[in-house]
N, C-alpha and C. Protein backbone atom coordinates (compact mmCIF):
# COMPACT_ATOMS: atom_id res chain seq x y z
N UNK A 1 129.86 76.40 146.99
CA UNK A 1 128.47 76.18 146.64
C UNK A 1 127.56 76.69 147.75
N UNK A 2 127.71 77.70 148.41
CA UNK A 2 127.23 78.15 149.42
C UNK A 2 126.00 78.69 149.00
N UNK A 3 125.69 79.59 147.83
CA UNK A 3 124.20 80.13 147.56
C UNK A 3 123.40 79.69 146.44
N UNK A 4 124.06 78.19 146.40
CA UNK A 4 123.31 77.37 145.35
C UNK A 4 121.87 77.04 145.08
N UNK A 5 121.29 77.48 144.00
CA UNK A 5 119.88 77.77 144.18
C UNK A 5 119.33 76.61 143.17
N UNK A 6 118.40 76.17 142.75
CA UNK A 6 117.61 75.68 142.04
C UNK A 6 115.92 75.53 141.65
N UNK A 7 116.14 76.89 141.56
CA UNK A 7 114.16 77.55 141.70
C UNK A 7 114.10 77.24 140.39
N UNK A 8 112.72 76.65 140.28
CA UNK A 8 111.59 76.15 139.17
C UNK A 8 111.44 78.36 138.22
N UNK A 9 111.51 77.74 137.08
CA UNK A 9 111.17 78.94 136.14
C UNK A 9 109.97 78.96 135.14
N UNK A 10 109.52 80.34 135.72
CA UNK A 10 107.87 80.25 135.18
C UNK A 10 107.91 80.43 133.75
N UNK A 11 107.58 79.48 133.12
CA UNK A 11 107.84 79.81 131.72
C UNK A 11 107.07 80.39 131.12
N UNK A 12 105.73 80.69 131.91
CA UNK A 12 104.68 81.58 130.84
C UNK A 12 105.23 82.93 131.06
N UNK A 13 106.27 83.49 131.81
CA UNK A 13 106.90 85.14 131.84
C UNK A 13 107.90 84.95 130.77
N UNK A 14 108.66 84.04 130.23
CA UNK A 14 109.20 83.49 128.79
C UNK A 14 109.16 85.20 127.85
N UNK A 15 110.01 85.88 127.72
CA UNK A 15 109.45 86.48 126.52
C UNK A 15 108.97 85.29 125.15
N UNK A 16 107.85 85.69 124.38
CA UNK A 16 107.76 84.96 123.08
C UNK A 16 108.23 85.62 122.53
N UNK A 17 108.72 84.29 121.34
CA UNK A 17 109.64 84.82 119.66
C UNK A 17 108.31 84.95 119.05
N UNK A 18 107.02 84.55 118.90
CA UNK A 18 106.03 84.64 118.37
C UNK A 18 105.45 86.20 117.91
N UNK A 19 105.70 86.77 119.44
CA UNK A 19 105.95 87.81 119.49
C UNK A 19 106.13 89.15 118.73
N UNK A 20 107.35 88.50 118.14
CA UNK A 20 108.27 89.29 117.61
C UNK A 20 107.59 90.16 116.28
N UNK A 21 107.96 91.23 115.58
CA UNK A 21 107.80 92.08 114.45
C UNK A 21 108.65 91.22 113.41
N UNK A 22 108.57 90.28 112.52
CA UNK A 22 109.45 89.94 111.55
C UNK A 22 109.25 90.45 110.14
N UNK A 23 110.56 90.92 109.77
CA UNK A 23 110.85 92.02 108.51
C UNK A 23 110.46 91.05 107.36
N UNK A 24 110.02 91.44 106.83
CA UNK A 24 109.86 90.52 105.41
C UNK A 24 111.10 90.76 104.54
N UNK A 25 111.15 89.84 103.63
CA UNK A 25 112.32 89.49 102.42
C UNK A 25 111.92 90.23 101.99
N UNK A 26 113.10 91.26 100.99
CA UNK A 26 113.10 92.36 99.65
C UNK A 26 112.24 91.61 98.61
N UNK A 27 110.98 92.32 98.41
CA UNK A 27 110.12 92.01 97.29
C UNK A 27 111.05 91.73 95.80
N UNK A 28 111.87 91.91 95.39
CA UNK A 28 112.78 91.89 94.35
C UNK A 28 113.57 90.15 94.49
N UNK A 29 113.34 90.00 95.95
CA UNK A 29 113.79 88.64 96.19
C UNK A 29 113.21 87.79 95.41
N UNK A 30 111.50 87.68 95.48
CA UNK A 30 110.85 86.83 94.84
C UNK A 30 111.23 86.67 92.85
N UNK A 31 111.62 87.60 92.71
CA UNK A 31 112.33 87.62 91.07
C UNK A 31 113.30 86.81 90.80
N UNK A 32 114.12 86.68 91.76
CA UNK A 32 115.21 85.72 92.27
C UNK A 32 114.95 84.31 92.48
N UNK A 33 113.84 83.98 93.21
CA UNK A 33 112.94 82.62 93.09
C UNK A 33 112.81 82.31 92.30
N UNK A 34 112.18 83.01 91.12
CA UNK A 34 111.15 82.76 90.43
C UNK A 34 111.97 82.55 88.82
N UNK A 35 113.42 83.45 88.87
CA UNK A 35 114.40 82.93 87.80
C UNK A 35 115.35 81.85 87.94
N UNK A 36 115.56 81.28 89.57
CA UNK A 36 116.20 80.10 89.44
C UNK A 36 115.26 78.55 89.44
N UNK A 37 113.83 78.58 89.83
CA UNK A 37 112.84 77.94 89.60
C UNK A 37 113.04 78.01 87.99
N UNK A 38 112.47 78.86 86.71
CA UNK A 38 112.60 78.39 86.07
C UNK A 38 114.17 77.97 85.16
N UNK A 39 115.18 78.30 85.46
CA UNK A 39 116.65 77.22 85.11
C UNK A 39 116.45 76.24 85.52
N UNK A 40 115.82 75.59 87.09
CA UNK A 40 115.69 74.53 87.28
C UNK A 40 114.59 73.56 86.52
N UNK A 41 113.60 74.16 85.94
CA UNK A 41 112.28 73.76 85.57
C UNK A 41 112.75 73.24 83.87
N UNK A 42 113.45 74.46 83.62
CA UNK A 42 113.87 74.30 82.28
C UNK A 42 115.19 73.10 82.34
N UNK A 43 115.78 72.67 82.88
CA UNK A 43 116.62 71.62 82.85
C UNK A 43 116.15 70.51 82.75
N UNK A 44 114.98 70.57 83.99
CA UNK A 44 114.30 69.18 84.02
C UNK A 44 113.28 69.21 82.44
N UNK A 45 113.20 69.38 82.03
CA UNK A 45 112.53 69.34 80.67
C UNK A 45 113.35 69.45 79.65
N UNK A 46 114.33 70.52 79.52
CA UNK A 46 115.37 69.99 78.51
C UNK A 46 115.87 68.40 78.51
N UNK A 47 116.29 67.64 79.71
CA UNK A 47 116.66 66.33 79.75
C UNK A 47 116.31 65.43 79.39
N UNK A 48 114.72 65.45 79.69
CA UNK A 48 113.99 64.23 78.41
C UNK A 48 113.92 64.40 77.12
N UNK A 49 113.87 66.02 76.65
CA UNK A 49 113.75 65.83 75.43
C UNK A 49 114.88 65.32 75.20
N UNK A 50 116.50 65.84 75.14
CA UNK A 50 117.70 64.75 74.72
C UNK A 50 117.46 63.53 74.58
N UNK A 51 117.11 63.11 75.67
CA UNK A 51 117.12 61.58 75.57
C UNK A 51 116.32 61.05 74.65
N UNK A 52 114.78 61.79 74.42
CA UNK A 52 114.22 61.26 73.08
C UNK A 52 114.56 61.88 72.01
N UNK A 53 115.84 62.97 71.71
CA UNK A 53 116.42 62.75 70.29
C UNK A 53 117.43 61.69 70.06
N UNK A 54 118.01 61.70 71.34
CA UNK A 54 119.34 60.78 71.17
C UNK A 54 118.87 59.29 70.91
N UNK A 55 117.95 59.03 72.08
CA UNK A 55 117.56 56.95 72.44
C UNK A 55 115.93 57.16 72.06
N UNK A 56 115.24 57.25 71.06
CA UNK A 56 113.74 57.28 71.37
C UNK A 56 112.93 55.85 71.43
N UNK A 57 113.93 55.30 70.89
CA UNK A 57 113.18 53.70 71.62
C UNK A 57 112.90 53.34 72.81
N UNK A 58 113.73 54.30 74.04
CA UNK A 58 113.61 54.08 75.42
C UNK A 58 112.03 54.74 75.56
N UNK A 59 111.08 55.80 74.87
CA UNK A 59 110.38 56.64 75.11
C UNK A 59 109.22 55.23 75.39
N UNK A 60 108.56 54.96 75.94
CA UNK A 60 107.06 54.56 75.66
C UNK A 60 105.74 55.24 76.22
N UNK A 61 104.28 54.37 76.80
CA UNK A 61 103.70 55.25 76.75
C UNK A 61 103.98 56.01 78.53
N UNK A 62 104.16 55.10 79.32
CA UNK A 62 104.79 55.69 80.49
C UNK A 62 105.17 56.72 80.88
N UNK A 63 106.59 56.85 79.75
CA UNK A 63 107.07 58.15 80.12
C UNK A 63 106.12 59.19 79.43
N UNK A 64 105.89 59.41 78.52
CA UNK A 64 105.02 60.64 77.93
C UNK A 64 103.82 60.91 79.06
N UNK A 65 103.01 60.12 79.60
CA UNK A 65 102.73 59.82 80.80
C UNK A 65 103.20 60.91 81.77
N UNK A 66 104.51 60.33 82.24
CA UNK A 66 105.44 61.33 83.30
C UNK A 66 105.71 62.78 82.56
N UNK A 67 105.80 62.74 81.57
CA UNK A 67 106.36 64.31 80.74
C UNK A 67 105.07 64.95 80.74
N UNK A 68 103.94 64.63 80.13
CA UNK A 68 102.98 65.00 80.19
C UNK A 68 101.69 65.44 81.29
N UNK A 69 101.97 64.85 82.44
CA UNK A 69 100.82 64.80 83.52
C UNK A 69 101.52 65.38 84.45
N UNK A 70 102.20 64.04 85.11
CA UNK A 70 103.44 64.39 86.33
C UNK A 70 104.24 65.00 86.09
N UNK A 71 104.88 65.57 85.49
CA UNK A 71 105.87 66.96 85.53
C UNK A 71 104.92 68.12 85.43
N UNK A 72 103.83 67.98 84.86
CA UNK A 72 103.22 69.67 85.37
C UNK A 72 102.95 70.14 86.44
N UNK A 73 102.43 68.44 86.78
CA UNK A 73 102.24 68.70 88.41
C UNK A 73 102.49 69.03 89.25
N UNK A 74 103.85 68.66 89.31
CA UNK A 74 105.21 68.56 90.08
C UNK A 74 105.82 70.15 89.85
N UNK A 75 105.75 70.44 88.56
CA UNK A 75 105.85 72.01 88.77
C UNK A 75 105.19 72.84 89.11
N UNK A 76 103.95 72.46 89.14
CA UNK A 76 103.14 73.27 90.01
C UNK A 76 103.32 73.45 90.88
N UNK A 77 103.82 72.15 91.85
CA UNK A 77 103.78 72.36 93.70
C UNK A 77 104.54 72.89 94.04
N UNK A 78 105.89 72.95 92.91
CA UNK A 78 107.17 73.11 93.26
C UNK A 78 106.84 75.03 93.33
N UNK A 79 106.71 75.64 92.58
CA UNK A 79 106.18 76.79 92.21
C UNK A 79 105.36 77.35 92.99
N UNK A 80 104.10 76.47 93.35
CA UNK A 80 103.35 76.90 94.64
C UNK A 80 104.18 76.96 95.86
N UNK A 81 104.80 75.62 96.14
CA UNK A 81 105.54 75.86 97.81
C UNK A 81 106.32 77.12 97.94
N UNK A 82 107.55 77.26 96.04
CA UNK A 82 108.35 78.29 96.39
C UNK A 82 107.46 79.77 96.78
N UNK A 83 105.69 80.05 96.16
CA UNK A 83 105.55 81.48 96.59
C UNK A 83 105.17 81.53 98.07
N UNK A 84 104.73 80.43 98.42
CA UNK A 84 104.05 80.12 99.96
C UNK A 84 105.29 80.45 100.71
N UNK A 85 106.52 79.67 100.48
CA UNK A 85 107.70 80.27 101.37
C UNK A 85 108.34 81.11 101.46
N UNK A 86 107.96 81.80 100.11
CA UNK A 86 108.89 83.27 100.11
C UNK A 86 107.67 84.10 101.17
N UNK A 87 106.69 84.13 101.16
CA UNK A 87 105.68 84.85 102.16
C UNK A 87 105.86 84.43 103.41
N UNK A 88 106.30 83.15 103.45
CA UNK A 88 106.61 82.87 105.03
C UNK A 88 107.53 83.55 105.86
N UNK A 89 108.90 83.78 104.78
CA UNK A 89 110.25 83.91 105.28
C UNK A 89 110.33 85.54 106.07
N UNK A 90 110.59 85.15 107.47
CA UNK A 90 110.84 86.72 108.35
C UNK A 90 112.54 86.60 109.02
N UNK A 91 112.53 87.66 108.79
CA UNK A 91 114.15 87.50 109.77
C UNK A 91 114.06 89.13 110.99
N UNK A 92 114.56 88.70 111.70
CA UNK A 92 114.36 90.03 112.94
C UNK A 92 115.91 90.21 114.34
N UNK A 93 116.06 91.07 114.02
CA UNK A 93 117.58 91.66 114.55
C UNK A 93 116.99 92.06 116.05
N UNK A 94 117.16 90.94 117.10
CA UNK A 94 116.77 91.61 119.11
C UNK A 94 118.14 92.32 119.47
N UNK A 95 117.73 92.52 120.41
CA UNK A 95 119.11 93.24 121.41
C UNK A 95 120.15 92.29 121.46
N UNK A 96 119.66 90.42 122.14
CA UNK A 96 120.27 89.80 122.65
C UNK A 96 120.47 88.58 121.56
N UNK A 97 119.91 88.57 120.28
CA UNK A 97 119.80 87.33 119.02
C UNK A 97 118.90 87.92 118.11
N UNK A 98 119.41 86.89 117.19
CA UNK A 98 118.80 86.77 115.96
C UNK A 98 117.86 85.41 115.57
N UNK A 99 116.61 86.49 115.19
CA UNK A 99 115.60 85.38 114.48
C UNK A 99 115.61 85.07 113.35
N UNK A 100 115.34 84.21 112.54
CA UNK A 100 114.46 83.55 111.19
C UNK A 100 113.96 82.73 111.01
N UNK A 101 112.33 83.56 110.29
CA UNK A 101 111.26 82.41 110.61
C UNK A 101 111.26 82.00 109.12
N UNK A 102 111.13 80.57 108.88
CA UNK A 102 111.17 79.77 107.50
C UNK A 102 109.90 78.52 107.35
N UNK A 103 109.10 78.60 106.08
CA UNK A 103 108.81 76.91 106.21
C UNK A 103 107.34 77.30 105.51
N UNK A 104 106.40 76.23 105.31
CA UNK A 104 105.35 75.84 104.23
C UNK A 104 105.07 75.39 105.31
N UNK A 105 105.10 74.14 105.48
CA UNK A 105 103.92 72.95 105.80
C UNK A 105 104.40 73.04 107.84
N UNK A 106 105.45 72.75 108.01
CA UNK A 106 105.84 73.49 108.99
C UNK A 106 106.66 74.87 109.18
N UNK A 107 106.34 75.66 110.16
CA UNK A 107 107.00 76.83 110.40
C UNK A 107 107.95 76.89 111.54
N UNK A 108 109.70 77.35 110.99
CA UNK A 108 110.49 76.94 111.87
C UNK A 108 111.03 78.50 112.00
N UNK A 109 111.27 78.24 113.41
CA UNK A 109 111.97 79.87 113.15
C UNK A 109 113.31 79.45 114.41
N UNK A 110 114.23 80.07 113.82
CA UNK A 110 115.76 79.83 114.32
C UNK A 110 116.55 80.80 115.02
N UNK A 111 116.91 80.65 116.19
CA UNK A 111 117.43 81.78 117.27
C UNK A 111 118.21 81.30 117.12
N UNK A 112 119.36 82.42 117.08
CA UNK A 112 120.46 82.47 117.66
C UNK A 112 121.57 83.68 118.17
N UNK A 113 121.64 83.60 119.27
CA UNK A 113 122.00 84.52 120.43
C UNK A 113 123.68 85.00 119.82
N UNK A 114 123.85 86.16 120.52
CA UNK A 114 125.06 86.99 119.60
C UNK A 114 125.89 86.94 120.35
N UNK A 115 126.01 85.84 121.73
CA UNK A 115 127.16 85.31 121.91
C UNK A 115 127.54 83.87 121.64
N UNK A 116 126.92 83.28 120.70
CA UNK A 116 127.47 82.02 119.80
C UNK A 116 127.78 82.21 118.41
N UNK A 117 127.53 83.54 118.10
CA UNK A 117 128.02 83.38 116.68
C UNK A 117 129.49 83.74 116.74
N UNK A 118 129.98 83.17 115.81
CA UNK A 118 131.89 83.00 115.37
C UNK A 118 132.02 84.09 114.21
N UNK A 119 131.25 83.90 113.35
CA UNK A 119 131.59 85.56 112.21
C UNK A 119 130.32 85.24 111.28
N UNK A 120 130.33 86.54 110.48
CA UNK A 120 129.21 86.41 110.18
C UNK A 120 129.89 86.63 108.51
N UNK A 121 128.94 86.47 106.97
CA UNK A 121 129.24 86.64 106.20
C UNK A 121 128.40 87.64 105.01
N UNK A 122 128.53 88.03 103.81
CA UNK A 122 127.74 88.64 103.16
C UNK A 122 127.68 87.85 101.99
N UNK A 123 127.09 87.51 101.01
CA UNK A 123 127.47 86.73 99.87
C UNK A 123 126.09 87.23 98.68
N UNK A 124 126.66 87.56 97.77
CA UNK A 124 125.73 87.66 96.45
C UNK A 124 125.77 86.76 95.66
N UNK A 125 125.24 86.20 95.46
CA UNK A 125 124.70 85.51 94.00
C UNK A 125 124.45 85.97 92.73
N UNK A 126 125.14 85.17 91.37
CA UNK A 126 124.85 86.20 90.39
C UNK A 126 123.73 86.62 90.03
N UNK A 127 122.56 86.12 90.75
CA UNK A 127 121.32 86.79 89.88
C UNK A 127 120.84 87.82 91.32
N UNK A 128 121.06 87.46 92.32
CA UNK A 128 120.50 88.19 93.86
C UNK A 128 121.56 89.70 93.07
N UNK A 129 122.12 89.76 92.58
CA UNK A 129 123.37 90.30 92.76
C UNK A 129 122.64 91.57 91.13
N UNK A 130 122.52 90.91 90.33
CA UNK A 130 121.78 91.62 89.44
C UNK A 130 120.58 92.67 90.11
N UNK A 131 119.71 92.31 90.97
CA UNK A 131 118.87 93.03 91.76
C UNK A 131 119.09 93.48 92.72
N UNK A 132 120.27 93.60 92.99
CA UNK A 132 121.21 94.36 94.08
C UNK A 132 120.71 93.80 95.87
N UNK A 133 120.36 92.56 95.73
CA UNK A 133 120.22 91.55 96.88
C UNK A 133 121.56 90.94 97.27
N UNK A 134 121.55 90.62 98.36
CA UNK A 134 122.74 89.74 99.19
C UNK A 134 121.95 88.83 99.90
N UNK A 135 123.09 87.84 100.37
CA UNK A 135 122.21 87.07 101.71
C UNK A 135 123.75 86.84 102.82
N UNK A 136 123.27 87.06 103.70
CA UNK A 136 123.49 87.06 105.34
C UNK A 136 123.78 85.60 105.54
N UNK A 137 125.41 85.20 106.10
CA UNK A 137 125.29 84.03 106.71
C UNK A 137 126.25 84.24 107.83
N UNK A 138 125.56 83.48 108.63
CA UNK A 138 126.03 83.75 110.19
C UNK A 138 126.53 82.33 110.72
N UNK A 139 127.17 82.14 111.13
CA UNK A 139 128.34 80.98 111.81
C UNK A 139 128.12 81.03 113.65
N UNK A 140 128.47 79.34 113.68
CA UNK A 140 128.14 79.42 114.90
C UNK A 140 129.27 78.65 115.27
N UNK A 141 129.68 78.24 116.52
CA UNK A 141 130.83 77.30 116.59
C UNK A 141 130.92 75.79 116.43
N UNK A 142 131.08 75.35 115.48
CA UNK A 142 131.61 73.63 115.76
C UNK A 142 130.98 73.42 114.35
N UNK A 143 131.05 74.40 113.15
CA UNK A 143 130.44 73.38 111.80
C UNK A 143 131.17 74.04 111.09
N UNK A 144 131.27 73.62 110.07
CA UNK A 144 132.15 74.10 108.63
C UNK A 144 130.76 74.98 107.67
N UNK A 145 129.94 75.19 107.35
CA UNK A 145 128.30 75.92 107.17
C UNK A 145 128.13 76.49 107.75
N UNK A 146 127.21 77.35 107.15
CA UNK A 146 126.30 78.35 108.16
C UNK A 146 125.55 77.62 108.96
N UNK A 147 125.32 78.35 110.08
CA UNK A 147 123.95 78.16 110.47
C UNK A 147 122.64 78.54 110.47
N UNK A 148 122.84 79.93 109.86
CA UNK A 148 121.37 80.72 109.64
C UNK A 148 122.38 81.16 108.15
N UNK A 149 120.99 81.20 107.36
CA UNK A 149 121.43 82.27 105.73
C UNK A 149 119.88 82.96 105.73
N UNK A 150 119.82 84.16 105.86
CA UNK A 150 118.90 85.18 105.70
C UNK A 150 119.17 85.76 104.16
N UNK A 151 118.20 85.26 103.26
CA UNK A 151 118.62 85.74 101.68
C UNK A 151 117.79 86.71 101.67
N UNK A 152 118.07 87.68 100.31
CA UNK A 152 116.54 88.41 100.03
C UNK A 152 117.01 89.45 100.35
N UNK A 153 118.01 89.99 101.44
CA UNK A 153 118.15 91.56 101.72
C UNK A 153 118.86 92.65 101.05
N UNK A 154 118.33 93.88 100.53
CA UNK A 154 118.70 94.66 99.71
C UNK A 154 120.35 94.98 100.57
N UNK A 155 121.41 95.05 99.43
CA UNK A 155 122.82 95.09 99.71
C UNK A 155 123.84 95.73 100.94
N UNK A 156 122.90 97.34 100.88
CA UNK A 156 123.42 97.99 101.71
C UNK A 156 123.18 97.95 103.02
N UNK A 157 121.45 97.09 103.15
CA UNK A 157 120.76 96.94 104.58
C UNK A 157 121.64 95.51 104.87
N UNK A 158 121.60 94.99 104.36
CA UNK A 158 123.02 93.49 104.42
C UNK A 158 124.41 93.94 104.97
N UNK A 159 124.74 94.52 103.99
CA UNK A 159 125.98 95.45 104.78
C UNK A 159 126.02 96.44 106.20
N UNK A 160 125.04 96.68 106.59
CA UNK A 160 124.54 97.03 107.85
C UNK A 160 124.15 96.04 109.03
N UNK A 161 123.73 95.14 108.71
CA UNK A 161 123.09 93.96 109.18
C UNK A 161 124.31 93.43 109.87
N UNK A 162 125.28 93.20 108.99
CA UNK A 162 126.86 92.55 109.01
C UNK A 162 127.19 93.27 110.03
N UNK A 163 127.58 94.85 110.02
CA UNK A 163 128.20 95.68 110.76
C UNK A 163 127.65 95.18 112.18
N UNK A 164 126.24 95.37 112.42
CA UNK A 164 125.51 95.11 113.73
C UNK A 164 126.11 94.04 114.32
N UNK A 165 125.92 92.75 113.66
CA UNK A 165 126.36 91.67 114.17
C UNK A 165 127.45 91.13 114.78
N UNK A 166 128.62 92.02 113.68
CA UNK A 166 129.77 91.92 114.37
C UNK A 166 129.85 92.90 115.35
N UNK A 167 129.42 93.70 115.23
CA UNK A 167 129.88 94.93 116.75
C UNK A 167 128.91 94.25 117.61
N UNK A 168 127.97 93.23 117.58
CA UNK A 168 127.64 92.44 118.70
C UNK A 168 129.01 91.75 119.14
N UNK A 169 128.79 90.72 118.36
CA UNK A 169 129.77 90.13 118.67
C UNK A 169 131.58 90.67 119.24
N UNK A 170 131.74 91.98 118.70
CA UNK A 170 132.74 92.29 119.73
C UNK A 170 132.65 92.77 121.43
N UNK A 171 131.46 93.07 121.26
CA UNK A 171 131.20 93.44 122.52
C UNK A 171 130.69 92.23 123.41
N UNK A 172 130.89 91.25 123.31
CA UNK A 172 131.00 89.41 123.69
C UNK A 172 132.52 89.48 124.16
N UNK A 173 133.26 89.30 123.43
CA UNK A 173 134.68 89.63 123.81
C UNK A 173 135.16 89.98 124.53
């Protein structure tokens, strides 16, 4: 322990992530939102009607109430938050890590450096997959999940993305 140091670090010389240039999601992504929003939208509305063919004695004025007022509502916000976050969402490839910025009401954006990631993955979805989208998931050590999923990116820039990451990561090694 002979040149053991412990100097104070100026944090305003900090590079910022703020900084940063973040790529926006494949515009084709939002199509992708916007068809599993409505399967989801359409479920939640298929379900009551069943129930008032099957039990309509359970129906009173309450629920028509909830079917009628509060579920539009509720799809509205739901619909609003999803376009607000697809505009939010940035992801950005540094020398030394990877960013993605996510979020509505708060904005979170998630580093992680390319000597903690463990492997990285590619994965399509059947409808991302129809619009020739993938999404990016990257692994870190000590979870069974990802830790970052970057969706939205057109296939072949995904498949590139992948390549990068891992030839980071071998050069960690």
């Amino acid at each position: 322990m002979e040149n053991f140091t412990n100097e104070t670090i100026d944090t305003t010389q900090l590079p910022k992530f703020e900084e940063v240039l973040f790529s926006k999601l494949d515009s084709k992504y939002f199509k992708v939102v916007i068809i599993n929003l409505v399967l989801i939208i359409g479920l939640l509305i298929l379900a009551p009607i069943l129930f008032l063919v099957m039990k309509p004695e359970l129906f009173s004025g309450r629920i028509w109430f909830i079917l009628g007022v509060a579920e539009p509502i509720l799809f509205a916000l739901i619909i609003g938050f999803s376009v607000l976050g697809f505009r939010k969402k940035g992801f950005a490839f540094r020398e030394h890590d990877v960013l993605f910025r996510q979020g509505v009401i708060a904005l979170n954006t998630t580093i992680i450096p390319y000597n903690r990631i463990q492997h990285v993955a590619l994965h399509e979805g059947m409808i991302s997959r129809y619009f020739g989208l993938a999404k990016i998931q990257i692994f870190t050590a000590g979870g069974s999940s990802s830790d970052l999923e970057i969706p939205g990116i057109e296939k072949e820039q995904a498949e590139n993305i992948k390549q990068l990451v891992m030839g980071k990561i071998q050069k960690q090694l």
